[in-house]
Protein backbone atom coordinates (compact mmCIF):
# COMPACT_ATOMS: atom_id res chain seq x y z
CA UNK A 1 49.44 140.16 105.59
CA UNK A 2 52.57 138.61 106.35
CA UNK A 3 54.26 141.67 107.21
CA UNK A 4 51.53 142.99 109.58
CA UNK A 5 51.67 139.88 111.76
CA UNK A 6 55.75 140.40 111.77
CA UNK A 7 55.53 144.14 112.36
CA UNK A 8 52.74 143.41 115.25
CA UNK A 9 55.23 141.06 116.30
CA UNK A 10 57.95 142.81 116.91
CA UNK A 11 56.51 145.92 118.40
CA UNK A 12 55.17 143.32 121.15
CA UNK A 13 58.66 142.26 121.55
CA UNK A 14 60.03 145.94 121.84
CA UNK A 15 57.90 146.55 124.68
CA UNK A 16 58.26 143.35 126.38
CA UNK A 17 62.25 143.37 125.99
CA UNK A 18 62.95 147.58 126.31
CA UNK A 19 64.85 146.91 129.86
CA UNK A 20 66.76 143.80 128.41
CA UNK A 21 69.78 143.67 125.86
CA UNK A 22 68.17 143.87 122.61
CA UNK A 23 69.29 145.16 119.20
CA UNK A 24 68.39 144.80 115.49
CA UNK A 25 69.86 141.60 114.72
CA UNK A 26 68.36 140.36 118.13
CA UNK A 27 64.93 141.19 117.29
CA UNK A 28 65.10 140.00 113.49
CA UNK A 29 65.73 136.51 115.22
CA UNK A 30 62.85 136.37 117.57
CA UNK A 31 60.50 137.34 114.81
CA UNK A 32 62.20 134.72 112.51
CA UNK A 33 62.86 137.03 109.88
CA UNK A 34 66.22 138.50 107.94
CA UNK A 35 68.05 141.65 109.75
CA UNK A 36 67.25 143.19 106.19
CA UNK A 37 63.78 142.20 106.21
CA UNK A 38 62.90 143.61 109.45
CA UNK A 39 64.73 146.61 108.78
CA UNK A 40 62.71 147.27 105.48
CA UNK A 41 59.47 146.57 106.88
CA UNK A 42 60.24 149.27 109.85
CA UNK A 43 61.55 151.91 107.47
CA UNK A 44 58.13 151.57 105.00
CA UNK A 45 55.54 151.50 107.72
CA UNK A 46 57.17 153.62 110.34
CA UNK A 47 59.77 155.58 108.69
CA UNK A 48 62.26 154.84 110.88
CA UNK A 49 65.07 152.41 111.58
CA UNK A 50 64.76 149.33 114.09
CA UNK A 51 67.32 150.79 116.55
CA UNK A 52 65.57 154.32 115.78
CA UNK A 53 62.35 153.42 116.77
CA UNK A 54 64.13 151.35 119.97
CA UNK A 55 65.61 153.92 121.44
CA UNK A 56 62.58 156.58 120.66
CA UNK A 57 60.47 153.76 123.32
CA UNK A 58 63.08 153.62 125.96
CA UNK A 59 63.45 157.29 126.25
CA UNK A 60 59.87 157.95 126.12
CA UNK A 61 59.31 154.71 128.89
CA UNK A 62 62.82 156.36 131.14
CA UNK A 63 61.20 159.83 130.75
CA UNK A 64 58.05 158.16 132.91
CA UNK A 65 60.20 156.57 135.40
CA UNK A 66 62.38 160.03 135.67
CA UNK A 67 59.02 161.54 136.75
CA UNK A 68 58.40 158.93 139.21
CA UNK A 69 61.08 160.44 141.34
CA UNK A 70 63.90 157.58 139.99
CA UNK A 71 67.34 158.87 139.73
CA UNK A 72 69.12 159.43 136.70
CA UNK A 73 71.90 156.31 137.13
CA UNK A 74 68.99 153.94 138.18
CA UNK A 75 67.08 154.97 135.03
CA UNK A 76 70.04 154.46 132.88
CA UNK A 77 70.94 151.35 133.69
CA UNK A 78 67.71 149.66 133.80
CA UNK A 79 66.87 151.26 130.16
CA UNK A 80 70.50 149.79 128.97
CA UNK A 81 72.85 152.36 128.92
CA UNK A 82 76.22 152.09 130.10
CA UNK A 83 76.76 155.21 132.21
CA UNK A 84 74.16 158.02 133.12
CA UNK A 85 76.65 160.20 130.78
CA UNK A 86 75.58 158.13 127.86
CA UNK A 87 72.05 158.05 128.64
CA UNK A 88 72.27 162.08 129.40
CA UNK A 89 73.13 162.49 125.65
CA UNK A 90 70.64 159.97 124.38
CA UNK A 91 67.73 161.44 126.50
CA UNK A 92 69.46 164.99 125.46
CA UNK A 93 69.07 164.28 121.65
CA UNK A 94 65.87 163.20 121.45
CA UNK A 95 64.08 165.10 124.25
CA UNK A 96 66.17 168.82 123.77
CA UNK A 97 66.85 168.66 127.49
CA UNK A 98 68.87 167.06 130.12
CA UNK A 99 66.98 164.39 132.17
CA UNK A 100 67.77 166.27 135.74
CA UNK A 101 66.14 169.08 134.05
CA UNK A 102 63.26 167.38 132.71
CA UNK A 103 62.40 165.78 135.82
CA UNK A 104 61.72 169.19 137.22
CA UNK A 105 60.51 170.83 134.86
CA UNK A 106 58.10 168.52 132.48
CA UNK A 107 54.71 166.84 132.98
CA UNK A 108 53.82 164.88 129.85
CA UNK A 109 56.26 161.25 128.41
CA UNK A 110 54.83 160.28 125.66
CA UNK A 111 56.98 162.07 122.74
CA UNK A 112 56.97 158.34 120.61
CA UNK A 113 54.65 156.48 121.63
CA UNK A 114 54.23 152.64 120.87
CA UNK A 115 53.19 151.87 117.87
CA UNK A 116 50.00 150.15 117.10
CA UNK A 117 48.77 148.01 114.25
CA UNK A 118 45.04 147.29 114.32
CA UNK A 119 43.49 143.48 114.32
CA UNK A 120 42.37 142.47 111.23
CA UNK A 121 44.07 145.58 109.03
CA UNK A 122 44.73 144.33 105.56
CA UNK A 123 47.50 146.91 104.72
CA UNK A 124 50.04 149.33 105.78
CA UNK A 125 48.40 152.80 106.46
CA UNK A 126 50.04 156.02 105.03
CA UNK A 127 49.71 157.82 108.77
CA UNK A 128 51.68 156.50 111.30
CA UNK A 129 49.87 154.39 113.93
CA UNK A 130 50.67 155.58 117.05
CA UNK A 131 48.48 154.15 120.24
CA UNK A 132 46.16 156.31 121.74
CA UNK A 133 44.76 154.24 124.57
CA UNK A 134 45.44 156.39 127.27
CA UNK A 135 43.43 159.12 125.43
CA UNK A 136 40.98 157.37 124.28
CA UNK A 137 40.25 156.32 127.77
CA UNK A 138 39.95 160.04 128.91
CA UNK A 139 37.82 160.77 126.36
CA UNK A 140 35.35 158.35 126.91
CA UNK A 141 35.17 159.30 130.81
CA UNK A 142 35.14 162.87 129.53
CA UNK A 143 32.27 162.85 127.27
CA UNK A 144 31.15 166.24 125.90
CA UNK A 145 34.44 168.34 125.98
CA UNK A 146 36.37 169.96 123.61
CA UNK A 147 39.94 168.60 122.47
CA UNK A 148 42.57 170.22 120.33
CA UNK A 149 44.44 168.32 117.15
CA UNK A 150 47.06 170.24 116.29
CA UNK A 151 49.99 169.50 113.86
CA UNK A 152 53.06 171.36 112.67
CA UNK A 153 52.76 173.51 109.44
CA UNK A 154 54.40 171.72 106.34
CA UNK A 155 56.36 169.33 108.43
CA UNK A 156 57.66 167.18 105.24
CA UNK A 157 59.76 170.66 104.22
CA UNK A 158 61.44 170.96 107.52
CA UNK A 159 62.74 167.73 107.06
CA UNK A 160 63.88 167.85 103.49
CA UNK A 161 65.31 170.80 103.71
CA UNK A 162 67.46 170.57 107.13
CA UNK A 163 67.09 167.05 107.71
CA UNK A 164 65.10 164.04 109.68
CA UNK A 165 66.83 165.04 113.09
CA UNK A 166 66.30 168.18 113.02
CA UNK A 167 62.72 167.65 111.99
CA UNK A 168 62.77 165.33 115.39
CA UNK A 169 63.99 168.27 117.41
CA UNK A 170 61.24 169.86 116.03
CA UNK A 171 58.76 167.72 117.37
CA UNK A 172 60.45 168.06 120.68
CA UNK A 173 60.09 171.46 120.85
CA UNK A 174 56.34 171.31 119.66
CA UNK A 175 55.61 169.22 122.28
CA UNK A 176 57.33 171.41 125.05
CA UNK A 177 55.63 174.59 123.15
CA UNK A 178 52.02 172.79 124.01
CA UNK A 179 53.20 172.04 127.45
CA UNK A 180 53.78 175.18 128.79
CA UNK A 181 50.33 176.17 127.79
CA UNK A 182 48.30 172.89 129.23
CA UNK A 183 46.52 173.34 133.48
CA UNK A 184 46.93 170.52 135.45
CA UNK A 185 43.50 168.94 134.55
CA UNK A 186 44.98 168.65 130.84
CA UNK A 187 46.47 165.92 128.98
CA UNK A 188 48.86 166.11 125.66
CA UNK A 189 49.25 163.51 123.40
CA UNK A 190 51.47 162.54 119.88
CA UNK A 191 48.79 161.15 117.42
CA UNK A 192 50.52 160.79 114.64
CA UNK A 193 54.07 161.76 112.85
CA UNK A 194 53.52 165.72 113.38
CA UNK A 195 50.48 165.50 114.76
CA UNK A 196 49.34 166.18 118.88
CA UNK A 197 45.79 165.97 120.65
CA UNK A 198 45.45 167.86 123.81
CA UNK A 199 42.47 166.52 125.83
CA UNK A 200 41.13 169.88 127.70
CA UNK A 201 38.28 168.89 129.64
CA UNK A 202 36.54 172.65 128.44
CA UNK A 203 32.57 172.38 128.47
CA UNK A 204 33.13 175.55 126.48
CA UNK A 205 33.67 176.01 123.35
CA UNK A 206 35.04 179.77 124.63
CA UNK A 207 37.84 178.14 126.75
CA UNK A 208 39.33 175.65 124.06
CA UNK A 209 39.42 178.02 121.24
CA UNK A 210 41.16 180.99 123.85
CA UNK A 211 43.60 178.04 125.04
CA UNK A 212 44.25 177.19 120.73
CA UNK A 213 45.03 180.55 120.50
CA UNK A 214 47.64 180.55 123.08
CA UNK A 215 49.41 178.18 121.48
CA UNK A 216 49.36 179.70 118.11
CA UNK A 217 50.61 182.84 119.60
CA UNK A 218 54.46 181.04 119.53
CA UNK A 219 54.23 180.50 115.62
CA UNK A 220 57.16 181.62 114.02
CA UNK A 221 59.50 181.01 117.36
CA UNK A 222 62.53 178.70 116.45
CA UNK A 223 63.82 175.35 117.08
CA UNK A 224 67.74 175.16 117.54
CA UNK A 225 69.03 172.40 115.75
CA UNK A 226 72.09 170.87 114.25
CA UNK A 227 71.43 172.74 110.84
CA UNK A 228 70.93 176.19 112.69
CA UNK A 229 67.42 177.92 114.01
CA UNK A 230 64.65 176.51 112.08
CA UNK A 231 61.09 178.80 112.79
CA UNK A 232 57.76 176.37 112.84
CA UNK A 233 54.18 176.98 113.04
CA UNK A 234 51.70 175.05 114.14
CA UNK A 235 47.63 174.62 113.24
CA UNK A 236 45.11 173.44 115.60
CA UNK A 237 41.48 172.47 116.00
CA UNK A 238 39.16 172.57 118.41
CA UNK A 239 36.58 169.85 118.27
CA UNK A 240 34.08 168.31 120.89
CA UNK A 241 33.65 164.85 121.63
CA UNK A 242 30.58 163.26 123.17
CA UNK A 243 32.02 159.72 124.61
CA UNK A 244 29.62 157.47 125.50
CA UNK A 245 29.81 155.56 121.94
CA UNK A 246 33.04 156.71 120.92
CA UNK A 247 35.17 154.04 119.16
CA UNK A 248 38.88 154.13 119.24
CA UNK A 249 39.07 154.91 115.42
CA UNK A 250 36.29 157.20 115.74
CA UNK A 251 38.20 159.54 118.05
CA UNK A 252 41.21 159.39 116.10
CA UNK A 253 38.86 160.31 113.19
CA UNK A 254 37.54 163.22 114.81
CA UNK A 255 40.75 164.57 115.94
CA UNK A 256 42.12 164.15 112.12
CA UNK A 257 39.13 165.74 110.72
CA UNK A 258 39.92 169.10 113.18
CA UNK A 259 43.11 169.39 112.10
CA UNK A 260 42.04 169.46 108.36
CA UNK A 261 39.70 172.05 109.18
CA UNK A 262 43.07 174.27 110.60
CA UNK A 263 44.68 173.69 107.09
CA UNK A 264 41.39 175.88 105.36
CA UNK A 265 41.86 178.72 108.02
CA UNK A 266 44.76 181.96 107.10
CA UNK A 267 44.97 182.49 111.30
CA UNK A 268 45.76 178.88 111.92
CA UNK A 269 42.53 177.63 114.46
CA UNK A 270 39.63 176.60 113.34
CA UNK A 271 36.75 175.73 115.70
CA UNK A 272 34.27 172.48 114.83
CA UNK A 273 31.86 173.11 117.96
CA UNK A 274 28.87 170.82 116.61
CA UNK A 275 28.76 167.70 118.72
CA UNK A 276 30.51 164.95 117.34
């Protein structure tokens, strides 16, 4: 229990601190724990180091201020980086694109979002807990349309065979894949470590399951990494959501539970149109 008030601490602090100075060692001392303590407890429940998951929220909060018309050097500097070369590469590395490019080009920010541990949870949780807020908020105002969990085909391979930053690229390069399919109306999300939701707004089950396809049409296309071209595939689900009553771990549930139904199908979309 210990470790989830800690954790829940220092994600707070993250967010409150990700246009200040901040580092490791800086945020083991606000939380009143060891540098190896905090480090531990961030590589067993999120898989990733303290200055990983640091730099994964100040990209993903510069990539919303980039689209708010900001220039590159303001952005840098505010999000701690000593030149808008240095920043370029950072935002370059984790995004698969330059940040003048982005900026014209891209619609959705929220490749990592922050983290979120639930009130009251009693242990660590194997998925990763990513917050969904913003989603969950459309969905409720929604109410009755169809959504889309998708996730990438034996993710856990890619990265033991060519490596965790190439398996990051990959997850870049999922999330521009879905893009480039998505109308104006529609919003993407990251749910989980290899795992998207796009919030439609179809009434039809017709129109989600043609858009699914869409995206499934690009399996097999590469990602360029550091270890060479790496082909991916990717699964989705189409599922409807009713959202009057709809809890926050409710909607997560359903959008799990339609990506386990693209696992049992050999052409990679599987449609759940019952009411849920």
């Amino acid at each position: 229990m210990r470790n989830l008030t800690v954790l829940t601490a220092a994600l707070e602090i993250v967010e409150q601190r990700l246009c200040e100075p901040m580092n490791a060692a800086d945020l083991a001392e606000a939380c009143f724990v060891s540098y190896s303590g905090l480090q531990k407890l961030f590589a067993y429940a999120l898989g990733c180091s303290v200055s990983e998951y640091i730099t994964k929220r100040r990209l993903s909060r510069a990539s919303v201020a980039l689209l708010a018309g900001r220039s590159v050097t303001e952005v840098a500097l505010e999000y701690q980086y000593s030149s808008p070369e240095a920043f370029s590469r950072a935002f370059r590395r984790v995004w698969g694109i330059a940040p003048s490019e982005f900026r014209k080009t891209r619609r959705f920010t929220d490749l990592h979002p922050k983290f979120r541990i639930q009130e009251g949870e009693a242990e660590m949780i194997t998925r990763k807990p990513l917050d969904v807020s913003e989603l969950y908020d459309y969905l409720k105002r929604l109410g009755g349309s169809y959504v889309l969990g998708i996730d990438i085909v034996n993710f856990m391979k890619i990265n033991q065979d060519y490596g965790y930053a190439a398996g990051d690229t990959v997850i870049a390069e999922t999330f521009a894949r879905i893009e480039q399919e998505l109308g104006d109306e529609m919003l993407l999300f990251r749910i989980g470590g290899d795992e998207f939701a796009v919030a439609t707004a179809y009434e039809d089950v017709a129109d989600a399951e043609a858009l699914a396809r869409k995206i499934v049409a690009k399996n097999g296309a590469v990602a360029k990494t550091d270890k060479g071209d790496v082909p991916f595939w990717l699964r989705v689900g189409v599922s409807r959501i009713t959202g009057e009553a709809l809890s926050y771990k409710r909607a997560l549930e359903i959008l799990y539970e339609s990506v386990a139904h693209a696992r049992e199908r050999d052409d990679f979309v599987a449609v759940h149109a019952e009411g849920l």
